[in-house]
PDB file of N, CA and C in Angstrom:
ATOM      1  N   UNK A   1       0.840  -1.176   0.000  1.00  0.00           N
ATOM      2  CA  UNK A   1       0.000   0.000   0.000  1.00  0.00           C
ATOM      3  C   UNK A   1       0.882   1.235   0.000  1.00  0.00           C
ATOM      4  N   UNK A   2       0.413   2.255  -0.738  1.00  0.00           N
ATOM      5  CA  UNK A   2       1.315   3.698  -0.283  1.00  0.00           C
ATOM      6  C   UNK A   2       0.820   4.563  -0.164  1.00  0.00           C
ATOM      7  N   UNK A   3       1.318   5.393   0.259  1.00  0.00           N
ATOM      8  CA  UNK A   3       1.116   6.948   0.804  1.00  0.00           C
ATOM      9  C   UNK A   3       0.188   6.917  -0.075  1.00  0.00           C
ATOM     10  N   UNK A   4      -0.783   8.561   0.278  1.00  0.00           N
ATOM     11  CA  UNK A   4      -1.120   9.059  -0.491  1.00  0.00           C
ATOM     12  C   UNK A   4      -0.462  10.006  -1.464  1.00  0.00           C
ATOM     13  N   UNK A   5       0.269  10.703  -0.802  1.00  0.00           N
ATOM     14  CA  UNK A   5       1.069  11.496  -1.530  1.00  0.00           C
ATOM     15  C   UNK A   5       1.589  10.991  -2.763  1.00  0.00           C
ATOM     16  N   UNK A   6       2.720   9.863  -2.368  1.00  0.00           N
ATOM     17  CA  UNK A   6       3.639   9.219  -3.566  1.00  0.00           C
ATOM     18  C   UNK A   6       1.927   8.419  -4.529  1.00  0.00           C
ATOM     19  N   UNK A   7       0.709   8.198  -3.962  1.00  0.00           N
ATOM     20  CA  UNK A   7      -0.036   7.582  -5.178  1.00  0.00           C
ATOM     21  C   UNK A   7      -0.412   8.790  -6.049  1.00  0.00           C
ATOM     22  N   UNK A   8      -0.527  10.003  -5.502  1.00  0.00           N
ATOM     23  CA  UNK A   8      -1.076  11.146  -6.309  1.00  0.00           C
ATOM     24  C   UNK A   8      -0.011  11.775  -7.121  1.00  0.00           C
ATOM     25  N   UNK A   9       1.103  11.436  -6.609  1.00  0.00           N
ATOM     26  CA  UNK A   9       2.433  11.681  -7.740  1.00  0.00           C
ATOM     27  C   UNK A   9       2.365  10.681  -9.120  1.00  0.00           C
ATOM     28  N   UNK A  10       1.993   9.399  -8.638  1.00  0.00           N
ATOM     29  CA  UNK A  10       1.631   8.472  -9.437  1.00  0.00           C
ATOM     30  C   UNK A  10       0.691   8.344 -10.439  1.00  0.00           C
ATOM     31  N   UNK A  11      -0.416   8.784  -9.605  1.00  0.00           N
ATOM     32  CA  UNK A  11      -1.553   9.303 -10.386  1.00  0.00           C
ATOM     33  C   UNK A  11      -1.578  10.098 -11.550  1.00  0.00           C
ATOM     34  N   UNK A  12      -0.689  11.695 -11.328  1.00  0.00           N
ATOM     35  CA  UNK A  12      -0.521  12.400 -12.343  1.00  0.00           C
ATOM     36  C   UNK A  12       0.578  12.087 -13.290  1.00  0.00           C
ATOM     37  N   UNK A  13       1.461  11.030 -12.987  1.00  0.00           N
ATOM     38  CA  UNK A  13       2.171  10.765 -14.047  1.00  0.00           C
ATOM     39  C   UNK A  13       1.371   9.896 -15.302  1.00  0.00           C
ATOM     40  N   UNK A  14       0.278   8.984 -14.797  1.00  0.00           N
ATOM     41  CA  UNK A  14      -0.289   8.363 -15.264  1.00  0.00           C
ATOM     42  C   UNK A  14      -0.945   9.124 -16.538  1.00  0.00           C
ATOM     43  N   UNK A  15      -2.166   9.898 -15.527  1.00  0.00           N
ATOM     44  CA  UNK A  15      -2.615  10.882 -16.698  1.00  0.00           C
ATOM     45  C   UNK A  15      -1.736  11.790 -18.054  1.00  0.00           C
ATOM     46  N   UNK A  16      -0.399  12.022 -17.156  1.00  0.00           N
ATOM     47  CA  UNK A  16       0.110  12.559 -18.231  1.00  0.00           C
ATOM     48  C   UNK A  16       0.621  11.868 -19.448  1.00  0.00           C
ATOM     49  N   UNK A  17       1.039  10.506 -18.999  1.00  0.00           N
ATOM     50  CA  UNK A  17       1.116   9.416 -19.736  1.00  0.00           C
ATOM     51  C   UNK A  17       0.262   9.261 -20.543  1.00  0.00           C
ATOM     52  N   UNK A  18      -1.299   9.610 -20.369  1.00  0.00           N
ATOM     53  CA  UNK A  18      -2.337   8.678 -21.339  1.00  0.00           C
ATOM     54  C   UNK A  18      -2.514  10.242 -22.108  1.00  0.00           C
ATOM     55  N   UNK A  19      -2.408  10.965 -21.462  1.00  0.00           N
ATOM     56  CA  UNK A  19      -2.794  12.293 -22.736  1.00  0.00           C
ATOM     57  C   UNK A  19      -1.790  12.551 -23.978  1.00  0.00           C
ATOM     58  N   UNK A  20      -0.485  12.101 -23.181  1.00  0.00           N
ATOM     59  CA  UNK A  20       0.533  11.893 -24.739  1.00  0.00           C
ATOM     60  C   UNK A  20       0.226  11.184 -25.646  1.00  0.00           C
ATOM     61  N   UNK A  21      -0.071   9.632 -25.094  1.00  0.00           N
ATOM     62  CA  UNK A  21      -0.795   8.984 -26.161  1.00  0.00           C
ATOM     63  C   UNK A  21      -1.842   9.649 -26.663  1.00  0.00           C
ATOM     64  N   UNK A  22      -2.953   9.723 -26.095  1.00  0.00           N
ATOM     65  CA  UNK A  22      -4.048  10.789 -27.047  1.00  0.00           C
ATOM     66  C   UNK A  22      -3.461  11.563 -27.798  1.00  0.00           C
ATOM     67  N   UNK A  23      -2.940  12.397 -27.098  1.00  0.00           N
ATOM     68  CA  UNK A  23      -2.206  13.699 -27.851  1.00  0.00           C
ATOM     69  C   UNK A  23      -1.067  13.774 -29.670  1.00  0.00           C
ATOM     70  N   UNK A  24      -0.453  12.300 -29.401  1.00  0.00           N
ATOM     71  CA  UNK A  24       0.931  12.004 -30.159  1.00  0.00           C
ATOM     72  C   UNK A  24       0.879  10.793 -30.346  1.00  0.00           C
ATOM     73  N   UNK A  25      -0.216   9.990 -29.965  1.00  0.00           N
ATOM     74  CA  UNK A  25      -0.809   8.179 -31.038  1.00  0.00           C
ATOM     75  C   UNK A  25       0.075   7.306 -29.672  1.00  0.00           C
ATOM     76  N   UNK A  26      -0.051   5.944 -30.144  1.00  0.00           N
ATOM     77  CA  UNK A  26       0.565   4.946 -29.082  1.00  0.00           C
ATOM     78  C   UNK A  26       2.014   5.144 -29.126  1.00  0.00           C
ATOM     79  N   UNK A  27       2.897   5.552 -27.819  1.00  0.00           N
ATOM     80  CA  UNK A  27       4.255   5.351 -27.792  1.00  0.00           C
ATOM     81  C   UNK A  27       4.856   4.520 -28.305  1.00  0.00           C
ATOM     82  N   UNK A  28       5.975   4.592 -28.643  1.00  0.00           N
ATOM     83  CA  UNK A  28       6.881   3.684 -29.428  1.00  0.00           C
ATOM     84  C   UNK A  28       7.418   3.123 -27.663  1.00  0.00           C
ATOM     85  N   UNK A  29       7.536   3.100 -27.154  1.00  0.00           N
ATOM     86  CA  UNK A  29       7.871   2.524 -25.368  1.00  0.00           C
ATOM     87  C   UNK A  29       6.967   2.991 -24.363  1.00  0.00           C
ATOM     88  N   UNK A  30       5.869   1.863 -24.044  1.00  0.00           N
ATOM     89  CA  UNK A  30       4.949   1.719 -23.381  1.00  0.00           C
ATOM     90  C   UNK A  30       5.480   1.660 -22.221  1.00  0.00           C
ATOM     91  N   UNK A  31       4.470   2.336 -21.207  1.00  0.00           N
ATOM     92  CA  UNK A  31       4.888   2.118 -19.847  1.00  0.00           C
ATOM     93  C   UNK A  31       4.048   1.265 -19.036  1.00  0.00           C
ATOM     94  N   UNK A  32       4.139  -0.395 -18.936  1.00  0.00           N
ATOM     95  CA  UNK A  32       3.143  -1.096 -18.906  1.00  0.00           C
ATOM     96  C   UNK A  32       2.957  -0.651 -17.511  1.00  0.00           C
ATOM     97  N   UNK A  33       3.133  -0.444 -16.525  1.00  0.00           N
ATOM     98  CA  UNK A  33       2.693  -0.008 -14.970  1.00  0.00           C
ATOM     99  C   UNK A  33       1.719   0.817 -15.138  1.00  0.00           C
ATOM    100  N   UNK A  34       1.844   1.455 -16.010  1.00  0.00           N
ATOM    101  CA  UNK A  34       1.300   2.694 -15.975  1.00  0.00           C
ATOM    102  C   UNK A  34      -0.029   2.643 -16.139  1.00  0.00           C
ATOM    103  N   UNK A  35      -0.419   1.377 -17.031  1.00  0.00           N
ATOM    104  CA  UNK A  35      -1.813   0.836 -17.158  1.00  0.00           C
ATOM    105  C   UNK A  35      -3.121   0.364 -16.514  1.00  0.00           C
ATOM    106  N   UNK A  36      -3.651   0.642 -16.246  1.00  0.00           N
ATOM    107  CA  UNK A  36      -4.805  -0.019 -15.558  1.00  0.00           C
ATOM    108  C   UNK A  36      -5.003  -1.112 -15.507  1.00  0.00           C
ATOM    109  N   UNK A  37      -5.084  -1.786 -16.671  1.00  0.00           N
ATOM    110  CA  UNK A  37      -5.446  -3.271 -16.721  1.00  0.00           C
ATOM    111  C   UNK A  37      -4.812  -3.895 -18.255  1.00  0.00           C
ATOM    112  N   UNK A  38      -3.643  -3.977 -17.882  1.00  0.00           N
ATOM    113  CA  UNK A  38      -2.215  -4.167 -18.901  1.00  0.00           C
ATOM    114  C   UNK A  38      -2.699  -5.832 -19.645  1.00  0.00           C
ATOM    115  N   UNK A  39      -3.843  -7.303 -19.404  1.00  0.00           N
ATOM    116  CA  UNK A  39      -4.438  -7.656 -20.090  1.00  0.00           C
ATOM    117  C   UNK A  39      -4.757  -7.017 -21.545  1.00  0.00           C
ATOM    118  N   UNK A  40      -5.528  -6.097 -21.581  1.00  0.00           N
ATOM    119  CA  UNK A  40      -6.196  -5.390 -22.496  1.00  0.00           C
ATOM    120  C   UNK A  40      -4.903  -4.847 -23.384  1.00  0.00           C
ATOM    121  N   UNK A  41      -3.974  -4.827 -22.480  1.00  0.00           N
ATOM    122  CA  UNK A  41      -2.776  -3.810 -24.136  1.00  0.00           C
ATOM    123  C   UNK A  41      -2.113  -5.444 -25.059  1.00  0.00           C
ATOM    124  N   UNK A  42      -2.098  -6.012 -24.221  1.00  0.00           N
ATOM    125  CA  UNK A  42      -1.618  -7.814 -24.525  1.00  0.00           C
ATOM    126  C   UNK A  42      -2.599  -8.033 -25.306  1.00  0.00           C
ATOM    127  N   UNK A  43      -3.668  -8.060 -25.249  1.00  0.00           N
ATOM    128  CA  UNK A  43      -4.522  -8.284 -26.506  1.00  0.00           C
ATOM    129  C   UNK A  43      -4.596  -7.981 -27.365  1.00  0.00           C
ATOM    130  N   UNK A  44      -4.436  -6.300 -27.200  1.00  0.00           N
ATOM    131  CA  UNK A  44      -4.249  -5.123 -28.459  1.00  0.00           C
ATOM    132  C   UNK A  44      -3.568  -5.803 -29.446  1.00  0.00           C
ATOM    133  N   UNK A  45      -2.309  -6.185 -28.923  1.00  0.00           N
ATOM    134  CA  UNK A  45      -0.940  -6.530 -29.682  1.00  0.00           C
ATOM    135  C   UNK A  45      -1.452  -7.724 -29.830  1.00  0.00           C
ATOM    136  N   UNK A  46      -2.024  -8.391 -29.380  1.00  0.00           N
ATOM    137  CA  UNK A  46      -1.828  -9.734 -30.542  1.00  0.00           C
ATOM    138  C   UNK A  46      -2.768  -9.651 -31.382  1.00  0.00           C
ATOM    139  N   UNK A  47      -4.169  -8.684 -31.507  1.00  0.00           N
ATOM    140  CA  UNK A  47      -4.879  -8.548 -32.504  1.00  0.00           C
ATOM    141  C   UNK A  47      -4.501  -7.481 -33.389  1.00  0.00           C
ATOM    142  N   UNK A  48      -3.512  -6.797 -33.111  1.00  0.00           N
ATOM    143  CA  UNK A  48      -3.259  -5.968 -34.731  1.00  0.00           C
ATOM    144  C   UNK A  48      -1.764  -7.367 -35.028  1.00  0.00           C
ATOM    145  N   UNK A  49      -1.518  -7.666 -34.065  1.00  0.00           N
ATOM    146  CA  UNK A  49      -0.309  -9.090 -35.247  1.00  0.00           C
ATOM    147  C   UNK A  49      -1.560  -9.945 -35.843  1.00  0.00           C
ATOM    148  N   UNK A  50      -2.269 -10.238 -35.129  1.00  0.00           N
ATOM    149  CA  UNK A  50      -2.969 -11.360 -35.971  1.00  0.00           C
ATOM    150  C   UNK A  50      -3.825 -10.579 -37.385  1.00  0.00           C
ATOM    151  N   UNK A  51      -4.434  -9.573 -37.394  1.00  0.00           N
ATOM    152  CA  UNK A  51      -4.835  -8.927 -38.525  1.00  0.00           C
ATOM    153  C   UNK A  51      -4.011  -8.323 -39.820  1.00  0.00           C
ATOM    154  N   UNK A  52      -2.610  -8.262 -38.983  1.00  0.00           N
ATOM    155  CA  UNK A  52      -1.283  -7.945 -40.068  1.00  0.00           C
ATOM    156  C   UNK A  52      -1.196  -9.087 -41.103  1.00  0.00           C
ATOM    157  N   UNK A  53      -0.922 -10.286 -39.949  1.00  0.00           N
ATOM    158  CA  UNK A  53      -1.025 -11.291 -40.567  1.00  0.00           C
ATOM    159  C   UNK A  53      -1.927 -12.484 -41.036  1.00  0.00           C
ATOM    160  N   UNK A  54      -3.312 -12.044 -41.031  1.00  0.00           N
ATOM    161  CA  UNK A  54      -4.527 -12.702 -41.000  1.00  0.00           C
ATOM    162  C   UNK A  54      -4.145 -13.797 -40.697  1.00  0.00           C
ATOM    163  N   UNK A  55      -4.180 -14.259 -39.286  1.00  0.00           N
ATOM    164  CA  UNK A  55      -4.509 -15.164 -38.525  1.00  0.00           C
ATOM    165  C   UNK A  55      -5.538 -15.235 -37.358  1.00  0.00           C
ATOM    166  N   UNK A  56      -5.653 -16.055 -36.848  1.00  0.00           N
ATOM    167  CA  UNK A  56      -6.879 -16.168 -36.328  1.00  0.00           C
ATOM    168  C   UNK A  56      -6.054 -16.321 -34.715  1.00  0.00           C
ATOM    169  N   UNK A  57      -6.470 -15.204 -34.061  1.00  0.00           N
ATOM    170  CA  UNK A  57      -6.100 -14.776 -32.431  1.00  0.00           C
ATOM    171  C   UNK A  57      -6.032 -15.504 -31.477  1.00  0.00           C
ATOM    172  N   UNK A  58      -7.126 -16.752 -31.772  1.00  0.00           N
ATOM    173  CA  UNK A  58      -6.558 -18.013 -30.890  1.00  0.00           C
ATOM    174  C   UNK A  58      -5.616 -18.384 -31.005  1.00  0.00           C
ATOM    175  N   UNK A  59      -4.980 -18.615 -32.101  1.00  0.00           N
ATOM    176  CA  UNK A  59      -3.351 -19.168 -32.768  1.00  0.00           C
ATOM    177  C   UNK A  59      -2.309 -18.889 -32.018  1.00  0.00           C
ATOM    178  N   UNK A  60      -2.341 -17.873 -31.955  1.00  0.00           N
ATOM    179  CA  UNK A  60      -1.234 -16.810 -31.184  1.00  0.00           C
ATOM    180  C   UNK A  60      -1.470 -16.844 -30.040  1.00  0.00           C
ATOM    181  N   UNK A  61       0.411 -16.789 -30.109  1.00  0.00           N
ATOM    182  CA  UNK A  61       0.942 -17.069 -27.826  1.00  0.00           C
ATOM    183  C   UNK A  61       1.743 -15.643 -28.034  1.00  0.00           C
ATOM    184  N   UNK A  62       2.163 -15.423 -27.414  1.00  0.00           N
ATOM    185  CA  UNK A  62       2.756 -13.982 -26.938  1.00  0.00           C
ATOM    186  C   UNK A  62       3.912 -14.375 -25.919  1.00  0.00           C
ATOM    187  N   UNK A  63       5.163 -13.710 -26.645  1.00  0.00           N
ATOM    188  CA  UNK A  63       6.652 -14.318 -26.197  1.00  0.00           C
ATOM    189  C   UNK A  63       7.222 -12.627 -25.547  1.00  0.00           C
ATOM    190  N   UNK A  64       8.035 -13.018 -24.649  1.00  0.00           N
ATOM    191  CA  UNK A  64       8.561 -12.062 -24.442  1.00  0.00           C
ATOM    192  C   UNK A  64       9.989 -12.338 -24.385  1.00  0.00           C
ATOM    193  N   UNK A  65      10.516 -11.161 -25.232  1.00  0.00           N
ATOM    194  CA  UNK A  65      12.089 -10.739 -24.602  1.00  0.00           C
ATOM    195  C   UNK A  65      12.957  -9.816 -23.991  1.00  0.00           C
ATOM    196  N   UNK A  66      13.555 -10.358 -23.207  1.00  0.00           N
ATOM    197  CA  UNK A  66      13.910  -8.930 -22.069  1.00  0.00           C
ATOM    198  C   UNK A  66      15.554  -8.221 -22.955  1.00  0.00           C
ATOM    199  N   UNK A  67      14.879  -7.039 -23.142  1.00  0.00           N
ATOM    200  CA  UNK A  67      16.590  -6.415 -23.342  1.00  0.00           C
ATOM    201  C   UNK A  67      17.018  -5.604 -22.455  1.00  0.00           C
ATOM    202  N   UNK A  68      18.181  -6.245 -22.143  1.00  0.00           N
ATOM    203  CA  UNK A  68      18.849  -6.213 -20.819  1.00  0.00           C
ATOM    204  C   UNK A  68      19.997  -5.114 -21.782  1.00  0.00           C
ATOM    205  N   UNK A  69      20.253  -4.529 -22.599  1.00  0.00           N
ATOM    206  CA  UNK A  69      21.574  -3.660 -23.122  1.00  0.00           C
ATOM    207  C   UNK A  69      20.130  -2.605 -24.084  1.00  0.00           C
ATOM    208  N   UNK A  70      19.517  -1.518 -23.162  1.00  0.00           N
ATOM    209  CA  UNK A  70      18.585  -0.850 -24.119  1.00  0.00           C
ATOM    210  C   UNK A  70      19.162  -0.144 -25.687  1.00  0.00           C
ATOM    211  N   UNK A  71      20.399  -0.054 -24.722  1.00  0.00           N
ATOM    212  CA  UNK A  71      21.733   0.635 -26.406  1.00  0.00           C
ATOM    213  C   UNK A  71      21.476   0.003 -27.557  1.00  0.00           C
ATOM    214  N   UNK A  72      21.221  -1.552 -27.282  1.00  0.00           N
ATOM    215  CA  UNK A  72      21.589  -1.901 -28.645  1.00  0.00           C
ATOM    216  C   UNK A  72      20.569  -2.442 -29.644  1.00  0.00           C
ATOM    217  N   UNK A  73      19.331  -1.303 -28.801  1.00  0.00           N
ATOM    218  CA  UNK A  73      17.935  -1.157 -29.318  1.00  0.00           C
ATOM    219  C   UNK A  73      17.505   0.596 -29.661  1.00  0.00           C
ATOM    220  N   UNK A  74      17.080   0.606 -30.378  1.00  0.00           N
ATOM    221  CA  UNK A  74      16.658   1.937 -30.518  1.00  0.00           C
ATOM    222  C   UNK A  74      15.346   1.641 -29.910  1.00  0.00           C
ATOM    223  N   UNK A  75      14.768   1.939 -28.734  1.00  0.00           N
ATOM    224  CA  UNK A  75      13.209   1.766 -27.972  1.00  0.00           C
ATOM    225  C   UNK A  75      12.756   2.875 -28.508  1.00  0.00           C
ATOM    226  N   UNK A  76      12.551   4.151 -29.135  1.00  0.00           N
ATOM    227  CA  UNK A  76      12.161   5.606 -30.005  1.00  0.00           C
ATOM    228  C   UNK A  76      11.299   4.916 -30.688  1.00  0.00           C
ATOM    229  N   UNK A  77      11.592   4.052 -31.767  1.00  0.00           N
ATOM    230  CA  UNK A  77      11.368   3.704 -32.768  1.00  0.00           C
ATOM    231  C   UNK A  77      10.149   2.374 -32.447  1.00  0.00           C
ATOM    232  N   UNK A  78       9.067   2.512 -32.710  1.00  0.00           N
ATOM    233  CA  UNK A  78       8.260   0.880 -33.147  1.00  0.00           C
ATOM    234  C   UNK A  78       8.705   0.191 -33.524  1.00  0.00           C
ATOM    235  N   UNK A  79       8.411  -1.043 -32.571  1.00  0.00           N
ATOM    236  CA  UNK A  79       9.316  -2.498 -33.116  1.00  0.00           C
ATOM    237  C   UNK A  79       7.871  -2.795 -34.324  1.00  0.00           C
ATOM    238  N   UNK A  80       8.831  -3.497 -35.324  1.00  0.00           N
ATOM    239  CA  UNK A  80       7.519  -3.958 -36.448  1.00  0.00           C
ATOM    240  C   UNK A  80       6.496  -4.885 -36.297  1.00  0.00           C
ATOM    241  N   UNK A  81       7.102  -5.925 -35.043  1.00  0.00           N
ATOM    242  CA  UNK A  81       5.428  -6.208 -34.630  1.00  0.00           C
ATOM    243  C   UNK A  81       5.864  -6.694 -32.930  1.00  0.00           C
ATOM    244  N   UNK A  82       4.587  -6.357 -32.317  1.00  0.00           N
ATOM    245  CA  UNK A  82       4.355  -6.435 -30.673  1.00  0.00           C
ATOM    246  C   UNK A  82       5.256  -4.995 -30.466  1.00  0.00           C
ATOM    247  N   UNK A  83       5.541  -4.873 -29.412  1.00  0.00           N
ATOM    248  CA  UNK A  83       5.476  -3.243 -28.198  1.00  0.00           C
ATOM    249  C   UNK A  83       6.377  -3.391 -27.136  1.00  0.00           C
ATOM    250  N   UNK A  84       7.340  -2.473 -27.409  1.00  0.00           N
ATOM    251  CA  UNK A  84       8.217  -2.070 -26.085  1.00  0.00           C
ATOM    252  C   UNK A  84       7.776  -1.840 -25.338  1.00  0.00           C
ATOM    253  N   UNK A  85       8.232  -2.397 -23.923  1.00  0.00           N
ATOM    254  CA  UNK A  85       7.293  -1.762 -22.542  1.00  0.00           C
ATOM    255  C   UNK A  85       8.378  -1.466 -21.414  1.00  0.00           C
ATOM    256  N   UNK A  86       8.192  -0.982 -20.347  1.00  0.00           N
ATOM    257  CA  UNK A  86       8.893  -1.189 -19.558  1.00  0.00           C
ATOM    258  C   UNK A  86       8.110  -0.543 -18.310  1.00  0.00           C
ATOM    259  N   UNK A  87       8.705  -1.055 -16.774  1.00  0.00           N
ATOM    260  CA  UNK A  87       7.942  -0.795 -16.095  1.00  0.00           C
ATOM    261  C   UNK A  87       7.154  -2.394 -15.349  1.00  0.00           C
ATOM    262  N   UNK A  88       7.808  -3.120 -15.990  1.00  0.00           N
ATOM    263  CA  UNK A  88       7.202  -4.385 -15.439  1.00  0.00           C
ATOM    264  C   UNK A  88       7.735  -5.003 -14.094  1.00  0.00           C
ATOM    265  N   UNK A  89       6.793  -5.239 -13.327  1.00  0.00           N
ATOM    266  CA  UNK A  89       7.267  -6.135 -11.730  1.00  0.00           C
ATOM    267  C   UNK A  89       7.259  -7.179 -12.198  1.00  0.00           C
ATOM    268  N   UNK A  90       7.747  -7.658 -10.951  1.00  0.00           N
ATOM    269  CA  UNK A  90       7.415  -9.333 -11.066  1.00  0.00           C
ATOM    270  C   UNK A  90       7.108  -9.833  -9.509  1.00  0.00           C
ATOM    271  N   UNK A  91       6.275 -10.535  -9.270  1.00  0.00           N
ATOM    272  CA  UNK A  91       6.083 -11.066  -7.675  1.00  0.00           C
ATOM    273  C   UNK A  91       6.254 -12.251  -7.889  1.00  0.00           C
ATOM    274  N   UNK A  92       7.370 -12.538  -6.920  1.00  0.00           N
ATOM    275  CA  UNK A  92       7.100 -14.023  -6.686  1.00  0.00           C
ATOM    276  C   UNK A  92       8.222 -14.773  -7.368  1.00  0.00           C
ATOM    277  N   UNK A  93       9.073 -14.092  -7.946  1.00  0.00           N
ATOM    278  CA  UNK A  93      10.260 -14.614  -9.106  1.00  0.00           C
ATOM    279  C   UNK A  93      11.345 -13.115  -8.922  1.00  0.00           C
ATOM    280  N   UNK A  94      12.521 -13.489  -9.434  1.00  0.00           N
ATOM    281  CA  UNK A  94      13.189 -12.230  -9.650  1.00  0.00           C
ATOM    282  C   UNK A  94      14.145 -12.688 -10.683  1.00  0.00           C
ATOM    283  N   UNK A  95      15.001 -11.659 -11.657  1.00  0.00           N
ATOM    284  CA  UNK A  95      15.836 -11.658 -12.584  1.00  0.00           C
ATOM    285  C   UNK A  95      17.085 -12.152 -12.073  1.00  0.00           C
ATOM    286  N   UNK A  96      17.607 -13.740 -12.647  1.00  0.00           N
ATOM    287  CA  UNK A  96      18.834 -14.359 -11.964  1.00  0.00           C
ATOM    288  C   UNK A  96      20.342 -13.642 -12.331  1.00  0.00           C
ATOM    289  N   UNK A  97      20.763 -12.713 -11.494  1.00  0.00           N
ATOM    290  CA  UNK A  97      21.817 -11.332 -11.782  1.00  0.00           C
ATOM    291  C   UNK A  97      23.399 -12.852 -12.695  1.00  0.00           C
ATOM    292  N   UNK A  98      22.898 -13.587 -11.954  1.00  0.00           N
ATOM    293  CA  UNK A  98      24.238 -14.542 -12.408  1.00  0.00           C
ATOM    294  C   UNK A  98      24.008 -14.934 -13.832  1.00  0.00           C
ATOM    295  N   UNK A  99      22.832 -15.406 -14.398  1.00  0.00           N
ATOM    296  CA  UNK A  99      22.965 -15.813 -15.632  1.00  0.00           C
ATOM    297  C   UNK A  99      22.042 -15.027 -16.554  1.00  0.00           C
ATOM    298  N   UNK A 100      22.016 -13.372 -15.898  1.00  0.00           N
ATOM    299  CA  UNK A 100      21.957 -12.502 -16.807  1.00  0.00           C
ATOM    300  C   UNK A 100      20.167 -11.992 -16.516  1.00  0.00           C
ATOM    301  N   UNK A 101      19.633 -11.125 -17.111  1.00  0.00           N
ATOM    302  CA  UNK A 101      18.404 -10.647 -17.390  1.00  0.00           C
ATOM    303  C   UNK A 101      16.853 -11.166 -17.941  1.00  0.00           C
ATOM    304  N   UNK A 102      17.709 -12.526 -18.725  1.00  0.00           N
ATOM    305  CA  UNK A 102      16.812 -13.059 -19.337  1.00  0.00           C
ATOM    306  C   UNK A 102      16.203 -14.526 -18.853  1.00  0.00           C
ATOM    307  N   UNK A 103      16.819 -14.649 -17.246  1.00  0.00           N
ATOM    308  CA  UNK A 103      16.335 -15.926 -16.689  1.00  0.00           C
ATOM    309  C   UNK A 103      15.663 -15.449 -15.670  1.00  0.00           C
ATOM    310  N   UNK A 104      14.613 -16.200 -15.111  1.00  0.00           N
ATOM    311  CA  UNK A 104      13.778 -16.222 -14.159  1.00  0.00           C
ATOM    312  C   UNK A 104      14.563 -16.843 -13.177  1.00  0.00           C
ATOM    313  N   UNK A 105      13.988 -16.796 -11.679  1.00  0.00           N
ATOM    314  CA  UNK A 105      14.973 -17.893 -10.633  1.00  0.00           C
ATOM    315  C   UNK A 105      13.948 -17.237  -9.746  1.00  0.00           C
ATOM    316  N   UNK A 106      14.128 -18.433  -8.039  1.00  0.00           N
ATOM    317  CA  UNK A 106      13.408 -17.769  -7.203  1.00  0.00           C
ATOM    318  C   UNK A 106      13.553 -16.419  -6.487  1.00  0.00           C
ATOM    319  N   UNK A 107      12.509 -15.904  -5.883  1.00  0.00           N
ATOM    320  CA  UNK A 107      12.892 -14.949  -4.972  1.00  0.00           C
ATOM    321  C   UNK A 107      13.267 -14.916  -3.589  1.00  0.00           C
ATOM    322  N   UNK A 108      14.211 -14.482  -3.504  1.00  0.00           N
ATOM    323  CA  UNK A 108      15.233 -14.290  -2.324  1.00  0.00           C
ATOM    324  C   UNK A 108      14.209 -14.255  -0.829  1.00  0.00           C
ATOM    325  N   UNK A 109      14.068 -15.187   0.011  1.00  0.00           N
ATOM    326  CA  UNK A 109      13.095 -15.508   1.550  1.00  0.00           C
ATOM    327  C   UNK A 109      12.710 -13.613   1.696  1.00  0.00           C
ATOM    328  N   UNK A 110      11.585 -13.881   1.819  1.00  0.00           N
ATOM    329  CA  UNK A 110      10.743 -12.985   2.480  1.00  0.00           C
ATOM    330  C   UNK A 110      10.882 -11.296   1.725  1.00  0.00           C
ATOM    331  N   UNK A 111      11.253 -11.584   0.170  1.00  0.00           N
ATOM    332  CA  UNK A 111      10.821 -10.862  -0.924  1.00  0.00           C
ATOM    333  C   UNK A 111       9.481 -11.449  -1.761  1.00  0.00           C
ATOM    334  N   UNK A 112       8.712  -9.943  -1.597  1.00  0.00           N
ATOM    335  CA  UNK A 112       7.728 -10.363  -2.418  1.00  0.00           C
ATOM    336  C   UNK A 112       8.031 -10.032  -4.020  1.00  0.00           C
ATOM    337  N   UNK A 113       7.833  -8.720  -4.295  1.00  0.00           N
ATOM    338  CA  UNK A 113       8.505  -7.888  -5.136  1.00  0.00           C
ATOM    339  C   UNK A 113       9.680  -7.652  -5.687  1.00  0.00           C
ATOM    340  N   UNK A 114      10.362  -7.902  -6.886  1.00  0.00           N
ATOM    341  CA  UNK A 114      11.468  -7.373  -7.725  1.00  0.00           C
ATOM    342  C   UNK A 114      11.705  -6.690  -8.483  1.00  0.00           C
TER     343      UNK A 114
END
């Protein structure tokens, strides 16, 4: 739970977040926290891939990859299919620092959050 304060800091980042999009179309780097109910953007993306590629939306699984070196990504730019995000937790798991960014492992006794 938090303050109120730090949620109303939160709050207005949010809004300012969603009026850019209004304002300047979907970011090229989504801020999935930032979302209400981040389901619904996961769908988004697999129904404009599946309509790119006329397939049928059941078909489609949804992969993720973590880039752990943002350098040697331009995140500015739209990836050509699915959405940069960042901003993602994880409960219950944390990023294994030994074999890099892109493995899962448990979380460390009496961490919830990573």
């Amino acid at each position: 739970m938090k303050p109120l304060a730090s949620y109303v800091i939160d709050f207005i980042k949010r809004l300012e977040f969603m009026q850019d999009w209004i304002d300047n179309g979907c970011p090229a780097n989504v801020w999935f926290s930032g979302l209400f109910f981040q389901q619904s953007f996961i769908t988004g993306c697999k129904q404009n891939y599946a309509r790119k590629y006329v397939i049928a939306i059941d078909q489609i699984e949804f992969d993720f990859q973590v880039i752990s070196d943002a350098k040697a990504y331009d995140t500015n730019i739209h990836p050509d299919d699915g959405a940069y995000i960042y901003g993602m937790y994880l409960e219950g798991c944390r990023w294994d620092a030994d074999k890099g960014k892109e493995f899962l492992a448990e979380s460390h006794p009496k961490i919830l959050y990573t």
